[in-house]
C-alpha atoms as a PDB file:
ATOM      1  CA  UNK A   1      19.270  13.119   0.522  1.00  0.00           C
ATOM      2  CA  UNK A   2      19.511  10.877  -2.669  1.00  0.00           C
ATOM      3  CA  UNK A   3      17.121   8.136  -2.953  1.00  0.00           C
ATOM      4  CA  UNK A   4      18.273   4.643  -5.258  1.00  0.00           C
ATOM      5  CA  UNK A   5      14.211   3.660  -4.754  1.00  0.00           C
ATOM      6  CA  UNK A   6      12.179   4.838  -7.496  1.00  0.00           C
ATOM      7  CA  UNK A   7       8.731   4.557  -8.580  1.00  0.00           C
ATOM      8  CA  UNK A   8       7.689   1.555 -10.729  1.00  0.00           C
ATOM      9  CA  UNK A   9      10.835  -0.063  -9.060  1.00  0.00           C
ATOM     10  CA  UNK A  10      10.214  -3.557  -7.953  1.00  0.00           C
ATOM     11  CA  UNK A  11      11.167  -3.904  -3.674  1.00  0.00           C
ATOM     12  CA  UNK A  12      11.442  -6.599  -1.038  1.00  0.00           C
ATOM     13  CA  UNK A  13      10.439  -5.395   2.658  1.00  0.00           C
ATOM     14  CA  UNK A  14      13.247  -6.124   4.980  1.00  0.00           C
ATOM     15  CA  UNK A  15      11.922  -5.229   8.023  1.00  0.00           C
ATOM     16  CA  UNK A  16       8.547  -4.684  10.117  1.00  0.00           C
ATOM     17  CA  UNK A  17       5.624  -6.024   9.812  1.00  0.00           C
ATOM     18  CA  UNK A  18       5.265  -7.236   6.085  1.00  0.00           C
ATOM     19  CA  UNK A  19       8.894  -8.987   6.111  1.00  0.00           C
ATOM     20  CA  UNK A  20       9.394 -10.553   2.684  1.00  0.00           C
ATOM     21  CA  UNK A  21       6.280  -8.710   0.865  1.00  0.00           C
ATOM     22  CA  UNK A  22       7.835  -8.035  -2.666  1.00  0.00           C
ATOM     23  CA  UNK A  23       6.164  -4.765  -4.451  1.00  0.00           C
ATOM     24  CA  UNK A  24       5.940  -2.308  -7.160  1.00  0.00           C
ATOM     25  CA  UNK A  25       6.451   1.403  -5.725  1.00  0.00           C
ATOM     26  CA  UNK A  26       3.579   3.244  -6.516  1.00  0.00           C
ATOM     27  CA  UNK A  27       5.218   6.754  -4.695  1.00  0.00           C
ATOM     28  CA  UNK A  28       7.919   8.263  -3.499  1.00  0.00           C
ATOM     29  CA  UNK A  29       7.484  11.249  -0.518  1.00  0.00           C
ATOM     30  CA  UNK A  30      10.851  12.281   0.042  1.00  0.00           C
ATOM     31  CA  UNK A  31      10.088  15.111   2.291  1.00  0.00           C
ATOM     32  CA  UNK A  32       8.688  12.263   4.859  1.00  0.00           C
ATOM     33  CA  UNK A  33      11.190   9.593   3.355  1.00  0.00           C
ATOM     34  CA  UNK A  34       8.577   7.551   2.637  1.00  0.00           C
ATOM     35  CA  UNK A  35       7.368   5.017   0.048  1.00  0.00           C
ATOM     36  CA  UNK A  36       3.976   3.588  -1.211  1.00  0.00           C
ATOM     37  CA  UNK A  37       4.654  -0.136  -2.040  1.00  0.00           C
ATOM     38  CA  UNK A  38       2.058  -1.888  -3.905  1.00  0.00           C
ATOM     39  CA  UNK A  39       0.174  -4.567  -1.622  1.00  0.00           C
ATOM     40  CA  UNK A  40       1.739  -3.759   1.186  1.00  0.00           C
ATOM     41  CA  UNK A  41       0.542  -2.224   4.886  1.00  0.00           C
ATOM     42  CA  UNK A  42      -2.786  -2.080   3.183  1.00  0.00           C
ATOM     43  CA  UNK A  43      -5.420  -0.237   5.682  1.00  0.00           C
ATOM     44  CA  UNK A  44      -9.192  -0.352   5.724  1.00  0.00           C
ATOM     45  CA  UNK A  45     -11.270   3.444   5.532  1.00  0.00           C
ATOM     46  CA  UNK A  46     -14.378   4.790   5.831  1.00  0.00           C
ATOM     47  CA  UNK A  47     -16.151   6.725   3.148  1.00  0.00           C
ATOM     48  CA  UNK A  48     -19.116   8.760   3.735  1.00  0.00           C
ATOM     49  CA  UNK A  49     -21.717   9.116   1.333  1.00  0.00           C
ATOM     50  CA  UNK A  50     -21.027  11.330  -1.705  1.00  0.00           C
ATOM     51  CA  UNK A  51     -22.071  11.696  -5.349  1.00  0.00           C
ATOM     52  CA  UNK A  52     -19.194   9.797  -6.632  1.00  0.00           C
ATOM     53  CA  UNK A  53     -19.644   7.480  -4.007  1.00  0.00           C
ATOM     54  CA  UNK A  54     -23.537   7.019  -3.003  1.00  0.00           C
ATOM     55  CA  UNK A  55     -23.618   4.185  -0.941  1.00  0.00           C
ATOM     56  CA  UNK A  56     -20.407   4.749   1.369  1.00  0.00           C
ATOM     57  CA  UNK A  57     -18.690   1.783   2.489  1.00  0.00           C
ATOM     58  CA  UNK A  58     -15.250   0.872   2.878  1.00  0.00           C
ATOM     59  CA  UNK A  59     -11.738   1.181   0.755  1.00  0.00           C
ATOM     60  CA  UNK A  60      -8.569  -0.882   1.056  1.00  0.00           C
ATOM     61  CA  UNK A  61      -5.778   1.569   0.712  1.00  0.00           C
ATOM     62  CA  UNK A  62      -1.697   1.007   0.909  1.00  0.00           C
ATOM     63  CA  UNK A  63      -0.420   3.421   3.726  1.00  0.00           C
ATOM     64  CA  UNK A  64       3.579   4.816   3.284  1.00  0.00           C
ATOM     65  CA  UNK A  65       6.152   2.829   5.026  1.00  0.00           C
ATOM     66  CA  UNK A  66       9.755   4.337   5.807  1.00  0.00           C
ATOM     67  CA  UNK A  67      12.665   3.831   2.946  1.00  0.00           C
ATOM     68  CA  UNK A  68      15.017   2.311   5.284  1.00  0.00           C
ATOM     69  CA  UNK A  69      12.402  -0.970   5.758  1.00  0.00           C
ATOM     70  CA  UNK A  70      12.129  -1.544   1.757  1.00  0.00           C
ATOM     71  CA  UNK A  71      15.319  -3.026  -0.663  1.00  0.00           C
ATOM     72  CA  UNK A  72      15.477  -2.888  -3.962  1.00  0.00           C
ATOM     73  CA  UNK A  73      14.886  -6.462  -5.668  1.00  0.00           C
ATOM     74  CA  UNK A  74      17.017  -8.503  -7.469  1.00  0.00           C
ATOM     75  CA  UNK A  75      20.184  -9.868  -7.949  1.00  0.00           C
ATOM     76  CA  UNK A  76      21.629  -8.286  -4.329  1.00  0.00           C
ATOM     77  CA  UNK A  77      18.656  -9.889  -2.422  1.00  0.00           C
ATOM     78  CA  UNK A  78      19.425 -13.514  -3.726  1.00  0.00           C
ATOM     79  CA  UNK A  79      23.365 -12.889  -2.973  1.00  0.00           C
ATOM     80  CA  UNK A  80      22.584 -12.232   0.391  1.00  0.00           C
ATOM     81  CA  UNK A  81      20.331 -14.804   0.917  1.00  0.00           C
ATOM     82  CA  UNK A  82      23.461 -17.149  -0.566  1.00  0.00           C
ATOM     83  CA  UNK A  83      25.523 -15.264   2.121  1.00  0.00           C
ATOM     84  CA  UNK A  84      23.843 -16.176   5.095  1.00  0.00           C
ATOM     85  CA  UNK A  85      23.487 -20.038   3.625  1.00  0.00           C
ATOM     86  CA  UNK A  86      27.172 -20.389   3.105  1.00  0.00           C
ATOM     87  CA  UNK A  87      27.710 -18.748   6.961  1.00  0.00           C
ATOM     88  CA  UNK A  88      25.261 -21.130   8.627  1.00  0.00           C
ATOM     89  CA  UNK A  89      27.209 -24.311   6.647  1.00  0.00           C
ATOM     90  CA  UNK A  90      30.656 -23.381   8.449  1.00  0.00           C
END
């Protein structure tokens, strides 16, 4: 399967939870068609105690979300949102 998304590509979320985030891809996992967006479904986790990390504590990381819920931004996002004006005004 081809993908158009690609990292360091700027995306809008058009669907789920974060509807309307925009984001930089960070990753693409194409054998789980999956994306890492920037700032978005960003999850709390745990972290033991380790040399690197002596006192523990918790670490906001961004969690992969499917392709099919991200666009690519730019000048196709603000045509459709000038579609859907014009179809309300009739």
């Amino acid at each position: 399967m081809k993908f158009k998304i690609k990292r360091d590509s700027e995306v809008v979320v058009i669907s789920g939870e974060h509807k309307g985030k925009k984001g930089k891809v960070l990753r693409v996992l194409r054998d789980s068609q999956r994306v890492l967006v920037e700032g978005v479904n960003v999850r709390k986790k745990c972290l033991k105690k380790s040399q690197e990390n002596p006192k523990g504590g918790m670490i906001e990381t961004e969690m992969p979300i499917h392709y099919s819920n991200v666009m690519l931004a730019g000048a196709k996002v603000s045509g459709a949102k000038k579609g859907i004006e014009r179809s309300k005004e009739r």
